[in-house]
PDB file of N, CA and C in Angstrom:
ATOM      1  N   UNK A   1      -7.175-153.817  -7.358  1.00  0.00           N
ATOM      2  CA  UNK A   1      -7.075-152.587  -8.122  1.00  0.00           C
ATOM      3  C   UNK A   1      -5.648-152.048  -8.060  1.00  0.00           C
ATOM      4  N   UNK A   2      -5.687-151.113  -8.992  1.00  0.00           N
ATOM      5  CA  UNK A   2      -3.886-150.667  -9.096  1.00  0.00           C
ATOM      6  C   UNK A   2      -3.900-149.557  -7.855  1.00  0.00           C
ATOM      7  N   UNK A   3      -4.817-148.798  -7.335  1.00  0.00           N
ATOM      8  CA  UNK A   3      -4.146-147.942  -6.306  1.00  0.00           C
ATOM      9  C   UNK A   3      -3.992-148.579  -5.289  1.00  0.00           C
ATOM     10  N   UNK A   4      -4.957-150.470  -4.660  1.00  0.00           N
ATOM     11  CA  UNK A   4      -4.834-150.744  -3.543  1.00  0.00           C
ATOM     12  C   UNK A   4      -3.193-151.793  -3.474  1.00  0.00           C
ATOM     13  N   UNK A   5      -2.434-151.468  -5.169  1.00  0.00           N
ATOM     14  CA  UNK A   5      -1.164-152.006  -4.932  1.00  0.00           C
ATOM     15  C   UNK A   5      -0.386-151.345  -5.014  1.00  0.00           C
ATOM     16  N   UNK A   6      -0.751-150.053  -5.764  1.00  0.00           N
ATOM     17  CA  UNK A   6       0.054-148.799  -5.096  1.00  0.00           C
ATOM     18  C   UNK A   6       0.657-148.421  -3.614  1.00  0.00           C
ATOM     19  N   UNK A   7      -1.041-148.249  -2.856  1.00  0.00           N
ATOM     20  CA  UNK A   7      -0.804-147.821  -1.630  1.00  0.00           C
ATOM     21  C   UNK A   7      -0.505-149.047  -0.877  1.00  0.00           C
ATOM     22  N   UNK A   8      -0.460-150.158  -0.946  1.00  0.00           N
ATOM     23  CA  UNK A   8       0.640-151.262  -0.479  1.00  0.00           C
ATOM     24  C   UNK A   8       1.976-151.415  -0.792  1.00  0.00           C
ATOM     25  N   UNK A   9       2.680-150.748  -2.312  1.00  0.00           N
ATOM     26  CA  UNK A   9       3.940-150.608  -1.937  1.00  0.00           C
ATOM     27  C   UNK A   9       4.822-149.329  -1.333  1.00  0.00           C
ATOM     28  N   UNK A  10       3.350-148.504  -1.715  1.00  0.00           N
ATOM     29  CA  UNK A  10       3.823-147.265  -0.819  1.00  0.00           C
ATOM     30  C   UNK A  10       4.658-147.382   0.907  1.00  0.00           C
ATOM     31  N   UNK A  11       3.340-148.188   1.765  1.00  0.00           N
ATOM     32  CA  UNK A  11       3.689-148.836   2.693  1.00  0.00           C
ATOM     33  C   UNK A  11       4.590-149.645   3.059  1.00  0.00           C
ATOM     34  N   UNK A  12       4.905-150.686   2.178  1.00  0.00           N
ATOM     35  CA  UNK A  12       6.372-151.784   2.392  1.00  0.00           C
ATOM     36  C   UNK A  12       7.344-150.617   2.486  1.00  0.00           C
ATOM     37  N   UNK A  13       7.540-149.923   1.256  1.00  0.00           N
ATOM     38  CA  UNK A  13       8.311-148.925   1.294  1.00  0.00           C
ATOM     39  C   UNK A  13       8.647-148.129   2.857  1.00  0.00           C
ATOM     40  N   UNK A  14       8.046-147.280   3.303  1.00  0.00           N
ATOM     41  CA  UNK A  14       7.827-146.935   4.344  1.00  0.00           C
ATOM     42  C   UNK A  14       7.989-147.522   5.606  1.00  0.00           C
ATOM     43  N   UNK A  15       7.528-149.028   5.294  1.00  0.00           N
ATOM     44  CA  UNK A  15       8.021-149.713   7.070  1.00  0.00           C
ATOM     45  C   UNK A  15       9.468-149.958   6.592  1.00  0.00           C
ATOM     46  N   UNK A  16       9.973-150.154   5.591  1.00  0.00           N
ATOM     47  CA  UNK A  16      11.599-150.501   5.214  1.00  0.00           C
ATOM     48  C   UNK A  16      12.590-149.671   5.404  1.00  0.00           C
ATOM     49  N   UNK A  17      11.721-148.231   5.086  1.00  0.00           N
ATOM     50  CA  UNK A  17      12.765-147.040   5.835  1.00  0.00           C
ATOM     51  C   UNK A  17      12.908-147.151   6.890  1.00  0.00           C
ATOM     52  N   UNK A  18      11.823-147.310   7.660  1.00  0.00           N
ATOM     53  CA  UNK A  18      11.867-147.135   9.191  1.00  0.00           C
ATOM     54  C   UNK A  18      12.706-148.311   9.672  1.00  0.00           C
ATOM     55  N   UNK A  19      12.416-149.723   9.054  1.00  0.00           N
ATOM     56  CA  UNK A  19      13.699-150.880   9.769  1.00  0.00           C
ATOM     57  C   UNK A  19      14.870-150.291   9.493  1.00  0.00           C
ATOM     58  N   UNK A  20      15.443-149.413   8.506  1.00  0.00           N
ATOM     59  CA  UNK A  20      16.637-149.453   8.163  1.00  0.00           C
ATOM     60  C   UNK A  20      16.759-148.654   9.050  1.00  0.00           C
ATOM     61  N   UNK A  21      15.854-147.519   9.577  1.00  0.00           N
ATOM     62  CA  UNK A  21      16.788-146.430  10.477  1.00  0.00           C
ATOM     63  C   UNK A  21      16.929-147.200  11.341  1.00  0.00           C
ATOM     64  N   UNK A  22      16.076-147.755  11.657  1.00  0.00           N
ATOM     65  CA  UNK A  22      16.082-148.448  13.432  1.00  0.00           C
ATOM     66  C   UNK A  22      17.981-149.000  13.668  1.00  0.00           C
ATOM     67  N   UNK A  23      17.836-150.553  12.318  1.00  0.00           N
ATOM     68  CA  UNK A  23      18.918-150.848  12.476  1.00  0.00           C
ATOM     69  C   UNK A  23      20.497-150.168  12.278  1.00  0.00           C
ATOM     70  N   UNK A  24      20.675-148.561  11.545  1.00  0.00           N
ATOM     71  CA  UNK A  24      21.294-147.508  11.155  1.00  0.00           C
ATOM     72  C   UNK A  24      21.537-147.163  13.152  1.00  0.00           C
ATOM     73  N   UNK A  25      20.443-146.755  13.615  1.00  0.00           N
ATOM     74  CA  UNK A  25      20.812-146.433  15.100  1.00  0.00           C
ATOM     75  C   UNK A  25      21.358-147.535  15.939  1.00  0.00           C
ATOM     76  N   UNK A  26      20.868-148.795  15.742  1.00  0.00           N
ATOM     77  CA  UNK A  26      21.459-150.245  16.687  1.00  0.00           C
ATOM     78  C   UNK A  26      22.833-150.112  16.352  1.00  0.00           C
ATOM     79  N   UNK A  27      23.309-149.852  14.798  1.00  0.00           N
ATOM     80  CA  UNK A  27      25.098-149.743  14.488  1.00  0.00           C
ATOM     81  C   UNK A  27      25.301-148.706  15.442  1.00  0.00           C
ATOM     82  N   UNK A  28      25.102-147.321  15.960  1.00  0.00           N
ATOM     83  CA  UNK A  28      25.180-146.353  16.359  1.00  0.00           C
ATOM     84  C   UNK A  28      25.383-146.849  17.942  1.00  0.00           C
ATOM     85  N   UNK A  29      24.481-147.420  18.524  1.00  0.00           N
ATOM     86  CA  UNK A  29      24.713-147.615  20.013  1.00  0.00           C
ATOM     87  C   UNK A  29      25.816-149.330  20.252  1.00  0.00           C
ATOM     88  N   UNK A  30      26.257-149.769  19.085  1.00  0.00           N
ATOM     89  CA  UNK A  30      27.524-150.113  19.552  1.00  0.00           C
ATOM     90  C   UNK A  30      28.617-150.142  19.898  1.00  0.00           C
ATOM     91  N   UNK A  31      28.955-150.228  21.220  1.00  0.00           N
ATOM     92  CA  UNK A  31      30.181-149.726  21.854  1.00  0.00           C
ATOM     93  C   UNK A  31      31.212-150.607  21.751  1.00  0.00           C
ATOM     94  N   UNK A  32      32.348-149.874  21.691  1.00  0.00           N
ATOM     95  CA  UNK A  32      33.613-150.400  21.017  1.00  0.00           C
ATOM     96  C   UNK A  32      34.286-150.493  22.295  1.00  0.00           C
ATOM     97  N   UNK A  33      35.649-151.181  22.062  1.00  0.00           N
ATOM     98  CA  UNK A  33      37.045-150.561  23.369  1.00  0.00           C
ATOM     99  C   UNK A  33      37.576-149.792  22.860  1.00  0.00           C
ATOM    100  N   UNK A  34      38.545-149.692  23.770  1.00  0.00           N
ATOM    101  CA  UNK A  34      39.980-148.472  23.556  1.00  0.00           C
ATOM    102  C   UNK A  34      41.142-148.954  23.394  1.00  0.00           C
ATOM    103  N   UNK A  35      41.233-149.587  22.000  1.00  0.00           N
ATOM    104  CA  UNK A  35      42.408-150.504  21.205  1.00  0.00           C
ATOM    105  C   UNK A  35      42.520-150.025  20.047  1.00  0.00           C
ATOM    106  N   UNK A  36      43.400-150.098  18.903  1.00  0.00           N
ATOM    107  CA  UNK A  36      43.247-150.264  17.945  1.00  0.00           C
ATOM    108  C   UNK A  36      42.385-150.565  16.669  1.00  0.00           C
ATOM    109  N   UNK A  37      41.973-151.844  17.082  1.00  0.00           N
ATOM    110  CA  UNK A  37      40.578-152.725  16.859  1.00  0.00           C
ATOM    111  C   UNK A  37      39.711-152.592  16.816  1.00  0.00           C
ATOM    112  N   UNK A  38      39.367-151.711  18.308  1.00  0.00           N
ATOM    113  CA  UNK A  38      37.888-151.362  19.025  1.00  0.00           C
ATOM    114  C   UNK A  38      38.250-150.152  17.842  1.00  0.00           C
ATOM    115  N   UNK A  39      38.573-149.153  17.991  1.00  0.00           N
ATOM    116  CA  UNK A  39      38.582-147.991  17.164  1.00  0.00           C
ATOM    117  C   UNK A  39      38.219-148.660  15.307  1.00  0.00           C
ATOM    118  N   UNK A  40      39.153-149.370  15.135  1.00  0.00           N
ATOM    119  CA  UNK A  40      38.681-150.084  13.558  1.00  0.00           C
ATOM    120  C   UNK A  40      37.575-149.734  13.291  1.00  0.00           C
ATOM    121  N   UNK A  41      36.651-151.306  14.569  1.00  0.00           N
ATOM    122  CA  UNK A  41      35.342-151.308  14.608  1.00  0.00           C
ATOM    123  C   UNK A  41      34.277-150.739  14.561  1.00  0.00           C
ATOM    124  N   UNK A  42      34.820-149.834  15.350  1.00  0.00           N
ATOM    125  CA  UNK A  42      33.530-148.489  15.342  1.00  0.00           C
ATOM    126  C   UNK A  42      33.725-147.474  14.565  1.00  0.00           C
ATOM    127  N   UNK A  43      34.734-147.319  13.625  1.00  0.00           N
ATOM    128  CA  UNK A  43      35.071-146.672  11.964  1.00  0.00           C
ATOM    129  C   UNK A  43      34.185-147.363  11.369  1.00  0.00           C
ATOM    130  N   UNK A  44      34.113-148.451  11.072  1.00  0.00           N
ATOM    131  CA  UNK A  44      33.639-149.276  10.240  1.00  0.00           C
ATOM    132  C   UNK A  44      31.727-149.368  10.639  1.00  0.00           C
ATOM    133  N   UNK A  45      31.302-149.507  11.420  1.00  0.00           N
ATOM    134  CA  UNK A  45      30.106-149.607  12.011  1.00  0.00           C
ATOM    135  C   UNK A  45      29.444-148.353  11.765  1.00  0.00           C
ATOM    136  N   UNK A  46      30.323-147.231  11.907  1.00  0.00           N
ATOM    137  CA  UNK A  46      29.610-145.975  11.597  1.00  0.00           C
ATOM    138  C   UNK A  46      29.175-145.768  10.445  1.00  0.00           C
ATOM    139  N   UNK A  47      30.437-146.136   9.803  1.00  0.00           N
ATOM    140  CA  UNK A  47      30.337-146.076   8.132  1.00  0.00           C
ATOM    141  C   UNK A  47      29.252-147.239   7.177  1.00  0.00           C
ATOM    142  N   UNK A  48      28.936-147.889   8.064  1.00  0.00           N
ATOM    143  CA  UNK A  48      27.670-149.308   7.791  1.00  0.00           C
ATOM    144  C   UNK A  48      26.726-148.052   8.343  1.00  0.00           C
ATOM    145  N   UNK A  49      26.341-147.122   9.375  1.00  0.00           N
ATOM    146  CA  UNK A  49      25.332-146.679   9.827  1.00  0.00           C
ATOM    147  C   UNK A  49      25.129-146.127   8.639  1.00  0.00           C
ATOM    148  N   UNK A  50      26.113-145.107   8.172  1.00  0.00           N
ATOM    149  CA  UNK A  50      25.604-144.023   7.496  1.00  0.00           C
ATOM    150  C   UNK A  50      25.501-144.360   6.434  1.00  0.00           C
ATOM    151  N   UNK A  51      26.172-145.639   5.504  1.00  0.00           N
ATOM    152  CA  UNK A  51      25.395-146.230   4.250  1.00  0.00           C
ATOM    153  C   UNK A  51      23.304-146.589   4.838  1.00  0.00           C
ATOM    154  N   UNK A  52      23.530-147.358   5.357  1.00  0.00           N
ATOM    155  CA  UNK A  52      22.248-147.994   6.284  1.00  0.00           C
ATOM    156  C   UNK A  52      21.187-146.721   5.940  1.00  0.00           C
ATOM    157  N   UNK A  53      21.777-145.899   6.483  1.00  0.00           N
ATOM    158  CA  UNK A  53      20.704-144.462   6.276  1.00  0.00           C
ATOM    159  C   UNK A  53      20.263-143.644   5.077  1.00  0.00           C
ATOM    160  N   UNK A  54      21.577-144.010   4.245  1.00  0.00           N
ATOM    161  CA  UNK A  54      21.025-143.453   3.116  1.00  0.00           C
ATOM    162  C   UNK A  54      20.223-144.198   1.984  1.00  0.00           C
ATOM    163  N   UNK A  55      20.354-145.531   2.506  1.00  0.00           N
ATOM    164  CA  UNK A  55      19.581-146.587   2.292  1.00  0.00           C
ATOM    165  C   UNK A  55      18.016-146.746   2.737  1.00  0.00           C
ATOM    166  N   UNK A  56      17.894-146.097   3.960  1.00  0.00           N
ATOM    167  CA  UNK A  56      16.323-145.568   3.822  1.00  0.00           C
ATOM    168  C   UNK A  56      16.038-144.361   3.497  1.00  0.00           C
ATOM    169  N   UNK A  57      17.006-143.488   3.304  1.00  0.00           N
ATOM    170  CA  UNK A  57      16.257-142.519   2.634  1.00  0.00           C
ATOM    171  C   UNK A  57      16.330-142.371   1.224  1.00  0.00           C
ATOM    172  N   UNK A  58      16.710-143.417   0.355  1.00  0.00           N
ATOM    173  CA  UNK A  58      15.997-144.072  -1.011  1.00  0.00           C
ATOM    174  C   UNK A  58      14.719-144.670  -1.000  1.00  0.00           C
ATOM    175  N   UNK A  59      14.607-145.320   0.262  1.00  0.00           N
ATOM    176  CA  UNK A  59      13.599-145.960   0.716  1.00  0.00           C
ATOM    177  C   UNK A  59      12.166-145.236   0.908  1.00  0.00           C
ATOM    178  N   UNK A  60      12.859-143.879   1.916  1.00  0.00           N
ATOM    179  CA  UNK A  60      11.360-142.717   1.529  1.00  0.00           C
ATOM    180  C   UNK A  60      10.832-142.177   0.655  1.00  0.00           C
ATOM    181  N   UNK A  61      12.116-142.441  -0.933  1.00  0.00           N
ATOM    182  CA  UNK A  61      12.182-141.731  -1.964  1.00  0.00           C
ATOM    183  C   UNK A  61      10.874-142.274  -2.858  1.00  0.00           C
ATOM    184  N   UNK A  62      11.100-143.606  -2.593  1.00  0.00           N
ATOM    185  CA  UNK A  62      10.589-144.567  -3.345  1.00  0.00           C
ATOM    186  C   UNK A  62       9.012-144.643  -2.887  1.00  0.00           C
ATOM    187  N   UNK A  63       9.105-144.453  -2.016  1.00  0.00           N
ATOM    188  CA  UNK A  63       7.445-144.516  -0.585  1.00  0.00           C
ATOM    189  C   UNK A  63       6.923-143.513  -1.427  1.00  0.00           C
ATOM    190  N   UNK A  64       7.559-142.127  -1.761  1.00  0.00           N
ATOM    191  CA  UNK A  64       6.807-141.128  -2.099  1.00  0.00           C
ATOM    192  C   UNK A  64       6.533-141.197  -3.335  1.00  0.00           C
ATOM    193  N   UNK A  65       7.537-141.711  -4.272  1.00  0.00           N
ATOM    194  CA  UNK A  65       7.043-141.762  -5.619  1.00  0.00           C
ATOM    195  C   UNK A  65       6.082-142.569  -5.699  1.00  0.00           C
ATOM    196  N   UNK A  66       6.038-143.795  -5.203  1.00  0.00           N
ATOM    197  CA  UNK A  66       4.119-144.302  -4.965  1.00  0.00           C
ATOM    198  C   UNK A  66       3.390-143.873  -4.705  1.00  0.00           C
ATOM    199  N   UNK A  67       3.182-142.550  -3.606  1.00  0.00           N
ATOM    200  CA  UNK A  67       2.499-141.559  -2.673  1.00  0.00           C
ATOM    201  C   UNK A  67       2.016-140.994  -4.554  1.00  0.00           C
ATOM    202  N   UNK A  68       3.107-140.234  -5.069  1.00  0.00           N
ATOM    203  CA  UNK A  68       2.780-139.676  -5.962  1.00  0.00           C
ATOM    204  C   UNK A  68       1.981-140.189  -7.294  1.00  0.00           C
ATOM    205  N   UNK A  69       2.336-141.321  -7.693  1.00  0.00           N
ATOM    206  CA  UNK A  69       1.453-142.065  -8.829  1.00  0.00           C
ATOM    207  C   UNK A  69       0.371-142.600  -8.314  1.00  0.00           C
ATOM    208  N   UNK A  70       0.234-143.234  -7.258  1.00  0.00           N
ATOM    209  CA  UNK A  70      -1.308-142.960  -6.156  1.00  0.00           C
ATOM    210  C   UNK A  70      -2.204-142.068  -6.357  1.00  0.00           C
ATOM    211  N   UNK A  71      -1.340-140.816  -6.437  1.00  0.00           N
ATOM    212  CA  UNK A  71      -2.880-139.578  -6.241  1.00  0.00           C
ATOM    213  C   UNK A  71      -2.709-139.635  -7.619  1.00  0.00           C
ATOM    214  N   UNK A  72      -2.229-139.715  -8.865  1.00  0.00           N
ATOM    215  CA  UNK A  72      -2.188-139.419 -10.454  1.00  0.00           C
ATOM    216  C   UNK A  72      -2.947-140.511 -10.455  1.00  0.00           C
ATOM    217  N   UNK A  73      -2.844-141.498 -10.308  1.00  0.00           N
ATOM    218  CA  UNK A  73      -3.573-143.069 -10.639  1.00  0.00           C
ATOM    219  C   UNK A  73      -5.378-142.542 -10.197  1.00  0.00           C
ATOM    220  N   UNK A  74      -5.493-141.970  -8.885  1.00  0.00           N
ATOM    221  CA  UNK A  74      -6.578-141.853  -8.070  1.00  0.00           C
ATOM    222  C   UNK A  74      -7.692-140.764  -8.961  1.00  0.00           C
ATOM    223  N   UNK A  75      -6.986-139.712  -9.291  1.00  0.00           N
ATOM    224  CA  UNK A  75      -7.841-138.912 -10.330  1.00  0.00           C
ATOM    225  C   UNK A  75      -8.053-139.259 -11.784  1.00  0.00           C
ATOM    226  N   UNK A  76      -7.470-140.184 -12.057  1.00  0.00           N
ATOM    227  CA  UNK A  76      -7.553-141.188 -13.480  1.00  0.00           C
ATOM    228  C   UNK A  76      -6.402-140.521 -14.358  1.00  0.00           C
ATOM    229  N   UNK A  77      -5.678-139.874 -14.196  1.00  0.00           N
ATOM    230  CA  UNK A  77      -4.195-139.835 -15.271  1.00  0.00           C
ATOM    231  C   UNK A  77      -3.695-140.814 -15.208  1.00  0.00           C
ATOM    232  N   UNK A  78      -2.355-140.267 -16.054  1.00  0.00           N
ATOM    233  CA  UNK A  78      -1.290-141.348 -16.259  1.00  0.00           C
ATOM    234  C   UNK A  78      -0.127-140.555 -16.357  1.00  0.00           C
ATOM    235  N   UNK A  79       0.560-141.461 -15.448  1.00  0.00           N
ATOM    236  CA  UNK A  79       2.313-141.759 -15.675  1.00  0.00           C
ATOM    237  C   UNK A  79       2.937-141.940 -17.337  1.00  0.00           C
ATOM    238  N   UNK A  80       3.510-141.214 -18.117  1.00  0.00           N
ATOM    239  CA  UNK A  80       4.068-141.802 -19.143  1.00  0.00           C
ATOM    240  C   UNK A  80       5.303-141.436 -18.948  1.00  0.00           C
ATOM    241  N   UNK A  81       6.745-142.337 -19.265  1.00  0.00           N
ATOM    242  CA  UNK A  81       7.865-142.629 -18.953  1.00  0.00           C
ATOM    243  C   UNK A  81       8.696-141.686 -20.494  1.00  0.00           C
TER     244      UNK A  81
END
């Protein structure tokens, strides 16, 4: 049925945010040195975190707009574009 593939991409959606934060925080607890380099690195890693993050939170965006055509689908409307 269309809501039990709804509320399955609702879900992919949703565990995908959550990998992305996870891996958004793993960039976060990598520690750099005190060089040049090391400093580069952890410019750069941060700036991968905070893409990373806003990358799941498209990800929740998307979770919810399924959330939302779910319950429209569930009472028998429709989505028209």
């Amino acid at each position: 049925m269309i809501t039990d593939e709804l509320a399955r991409n609702r879900e992919q959606w949703l565990r995908r945010a959550q990998m992305l934060r996870s891996l958004a925080q793993s960039c976060r607890a990598i520690d750099s040195w005190d060089s040049p380099a090391g400093h580069l690195l952890e410019d750069r890693v941060q700036s991968c975190a905070e893409s990373i993050e806003a990358l799941a939170e498209c990800a929740d965006e998307l979770a919810e707009a399924y959330e939302l055509h779910l319950q429209v689908v569930s009472v028998g409307g429709r989505i028209q574009l």
